[in-house]
Structure formats: C-alpha cells, structure tokens
C-alpha atoms as a PDB file:
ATOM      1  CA  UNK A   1     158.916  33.718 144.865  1.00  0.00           C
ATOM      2  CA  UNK A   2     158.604  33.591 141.383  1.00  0.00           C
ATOM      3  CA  UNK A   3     161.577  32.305 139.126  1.00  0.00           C
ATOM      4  CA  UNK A   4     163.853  34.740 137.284  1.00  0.00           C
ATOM      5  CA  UNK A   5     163.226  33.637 133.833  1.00  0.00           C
ATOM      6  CA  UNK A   6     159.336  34.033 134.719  1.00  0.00           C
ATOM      7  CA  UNK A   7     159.676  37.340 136.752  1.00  0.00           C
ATOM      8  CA  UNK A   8     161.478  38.394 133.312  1.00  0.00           C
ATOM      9  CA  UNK A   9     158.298  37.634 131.280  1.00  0.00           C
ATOM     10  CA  UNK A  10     156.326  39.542 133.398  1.00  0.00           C
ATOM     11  CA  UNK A  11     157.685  42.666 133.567  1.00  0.00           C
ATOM     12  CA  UNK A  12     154.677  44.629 131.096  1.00  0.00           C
ATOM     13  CA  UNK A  13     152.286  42.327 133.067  1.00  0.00           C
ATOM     14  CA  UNK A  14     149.831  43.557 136.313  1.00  0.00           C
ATOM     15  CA  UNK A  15     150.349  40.397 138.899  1.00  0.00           C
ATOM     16  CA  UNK A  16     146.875  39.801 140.213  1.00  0.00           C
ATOM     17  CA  UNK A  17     147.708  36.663 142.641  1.00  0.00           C
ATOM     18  CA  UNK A  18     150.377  33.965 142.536  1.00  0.00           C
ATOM     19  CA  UNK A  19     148.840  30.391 144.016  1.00  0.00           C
ATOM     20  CA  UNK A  20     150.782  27.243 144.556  1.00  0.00           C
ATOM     21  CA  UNK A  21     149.168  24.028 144.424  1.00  0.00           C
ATOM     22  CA  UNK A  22     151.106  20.481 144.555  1.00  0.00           C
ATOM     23  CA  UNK A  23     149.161  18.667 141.537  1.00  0.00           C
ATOM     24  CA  UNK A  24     150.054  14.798 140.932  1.00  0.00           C
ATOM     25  CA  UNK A  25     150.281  14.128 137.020  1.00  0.00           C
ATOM     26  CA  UNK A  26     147.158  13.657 135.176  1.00  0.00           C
ATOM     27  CA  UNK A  27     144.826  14.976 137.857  1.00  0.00           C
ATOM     28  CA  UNK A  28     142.789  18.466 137.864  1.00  0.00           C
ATOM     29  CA  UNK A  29     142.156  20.683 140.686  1.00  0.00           C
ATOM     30  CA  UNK A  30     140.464  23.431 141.041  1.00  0.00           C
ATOM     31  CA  UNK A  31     142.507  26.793 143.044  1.00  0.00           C
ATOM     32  CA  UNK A  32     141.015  29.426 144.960  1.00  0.00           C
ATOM     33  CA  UNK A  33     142.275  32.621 144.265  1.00  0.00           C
ATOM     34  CA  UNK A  34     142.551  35.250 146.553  1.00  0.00           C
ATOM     35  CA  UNK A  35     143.636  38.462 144.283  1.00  0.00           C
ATOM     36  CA  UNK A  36     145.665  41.015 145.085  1.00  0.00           C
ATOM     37  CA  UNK A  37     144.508  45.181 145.490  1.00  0.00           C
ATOM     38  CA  UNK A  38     144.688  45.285 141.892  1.00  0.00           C
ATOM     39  CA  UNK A  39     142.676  42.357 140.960  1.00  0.00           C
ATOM     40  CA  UNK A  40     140.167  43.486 143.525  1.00  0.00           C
ATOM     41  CA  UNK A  41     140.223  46.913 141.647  1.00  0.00           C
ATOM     42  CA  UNK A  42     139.300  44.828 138.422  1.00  0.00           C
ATOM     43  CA  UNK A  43     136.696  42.723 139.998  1.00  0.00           C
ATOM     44  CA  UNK A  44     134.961  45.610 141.900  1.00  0.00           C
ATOM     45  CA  UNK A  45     134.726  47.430 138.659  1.00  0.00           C
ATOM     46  CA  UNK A  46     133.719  44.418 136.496  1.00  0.00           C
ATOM     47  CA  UNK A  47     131.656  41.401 136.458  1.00  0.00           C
ATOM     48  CA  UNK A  48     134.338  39.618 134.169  1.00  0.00           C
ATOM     49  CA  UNK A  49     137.209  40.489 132.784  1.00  0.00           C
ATOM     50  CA  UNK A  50     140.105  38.684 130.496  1.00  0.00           C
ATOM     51  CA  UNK A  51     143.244  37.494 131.992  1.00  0.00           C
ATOM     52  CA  UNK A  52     146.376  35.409 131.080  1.00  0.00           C
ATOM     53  CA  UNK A  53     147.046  32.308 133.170  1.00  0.00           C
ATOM     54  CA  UNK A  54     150.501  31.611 133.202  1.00  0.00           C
ATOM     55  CA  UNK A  55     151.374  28.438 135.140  1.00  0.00           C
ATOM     56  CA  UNK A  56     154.932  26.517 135.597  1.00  0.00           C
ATOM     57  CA  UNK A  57     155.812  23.200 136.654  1.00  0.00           C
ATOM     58  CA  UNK A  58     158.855  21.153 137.694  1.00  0.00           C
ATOM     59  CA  UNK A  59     158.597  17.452 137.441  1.00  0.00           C
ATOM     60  CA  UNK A  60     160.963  14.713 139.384  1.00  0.00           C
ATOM     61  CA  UNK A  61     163.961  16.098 137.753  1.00  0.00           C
ATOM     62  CA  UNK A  62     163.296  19.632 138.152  1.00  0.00           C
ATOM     63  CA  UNK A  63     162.524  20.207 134.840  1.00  0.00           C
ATOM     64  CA  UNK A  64     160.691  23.391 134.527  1.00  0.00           C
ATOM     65  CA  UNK A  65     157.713  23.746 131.924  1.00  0.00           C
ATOM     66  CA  UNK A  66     155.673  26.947 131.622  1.00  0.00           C
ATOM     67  CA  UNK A  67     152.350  27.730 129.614  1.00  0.00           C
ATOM     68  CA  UNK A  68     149.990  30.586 129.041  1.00  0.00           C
ATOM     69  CA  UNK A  69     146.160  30.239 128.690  1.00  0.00           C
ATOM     70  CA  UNK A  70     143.924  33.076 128.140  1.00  0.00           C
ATOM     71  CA  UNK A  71     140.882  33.066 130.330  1.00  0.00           C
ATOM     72  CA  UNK A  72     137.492  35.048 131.820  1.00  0.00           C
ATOM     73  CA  UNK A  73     137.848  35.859 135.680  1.00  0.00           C
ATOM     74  CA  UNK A  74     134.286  36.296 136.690  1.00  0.00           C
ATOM     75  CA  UNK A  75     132.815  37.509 140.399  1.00  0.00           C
ATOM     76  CA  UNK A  76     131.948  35.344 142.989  1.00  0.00           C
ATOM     77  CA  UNK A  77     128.474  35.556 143.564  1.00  0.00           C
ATOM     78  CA  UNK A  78     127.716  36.754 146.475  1.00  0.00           C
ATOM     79  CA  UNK A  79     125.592  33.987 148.021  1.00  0.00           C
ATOM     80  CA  UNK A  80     127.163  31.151 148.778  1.00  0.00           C
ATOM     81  CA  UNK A  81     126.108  27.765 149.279  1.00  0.00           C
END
C-alpha cells in the first residue's frame, strides 16, 4: 500500500511494479522486479525504455524521505545463466 502523500504524486503516472526491500543504511542491493501488465506491454514492445524510480524510506523514527531518479529499464535476456 502506497502512502497518501505518494499515491497523490502519482496520479498522471502509469505504476509499473511497487517492490519492498528492507535495506540497512549505507548498503546497496539490487531488486528484482516483476512488472505489472503494463510494464510487460512496454517491455514486449521495447528493448529499453525510460522510467522514473521513485523510492521512499522511513528511518528509526519514522521519518519518511522520498526521491526520484530517472532511469533505462532494459529486457532480460533471455538466456540465463
């Protein structure tokens, strides 16, 4: 469930997947996303295509931060290793 103020900022926006990942501060991780029937749409017709991240975060207080990245989605390839 995404939070009001966020849901608010999205409203022009397509949702392609929402992920949740428990991150400890000043590590990286990499997430898996598993898109929804739009985003598959997108992928199927393109190899790549431009996106905006948008991620939020609490910390210990419940503080909530939020930031937007612009970024390249690109196709899996199809043989994995």
């Amino acid at each position: 469930m995404l939070p009001a103020a966020l849901a608010r900022k999205l409203t022009k926006a397509t949702v392609l997947t929402i992920a949740h990942a428990a991150i400890k501060a000043g590590r990286t991780v990499s997430v898996r996303l598993r898109l929804n029937t739009a985003g598959r749409r997108l992928a199927k017709a393109h190899k790549s295509f431009h996106v905006r991240l948008l991620l939020s975060a609490h910390d210990a207080s419940n503080k909530i931060s939020s930031h937007s990245y612009a970024v390249t989605l690109k196709r899996a390839s199809k043989h994995r290793r």
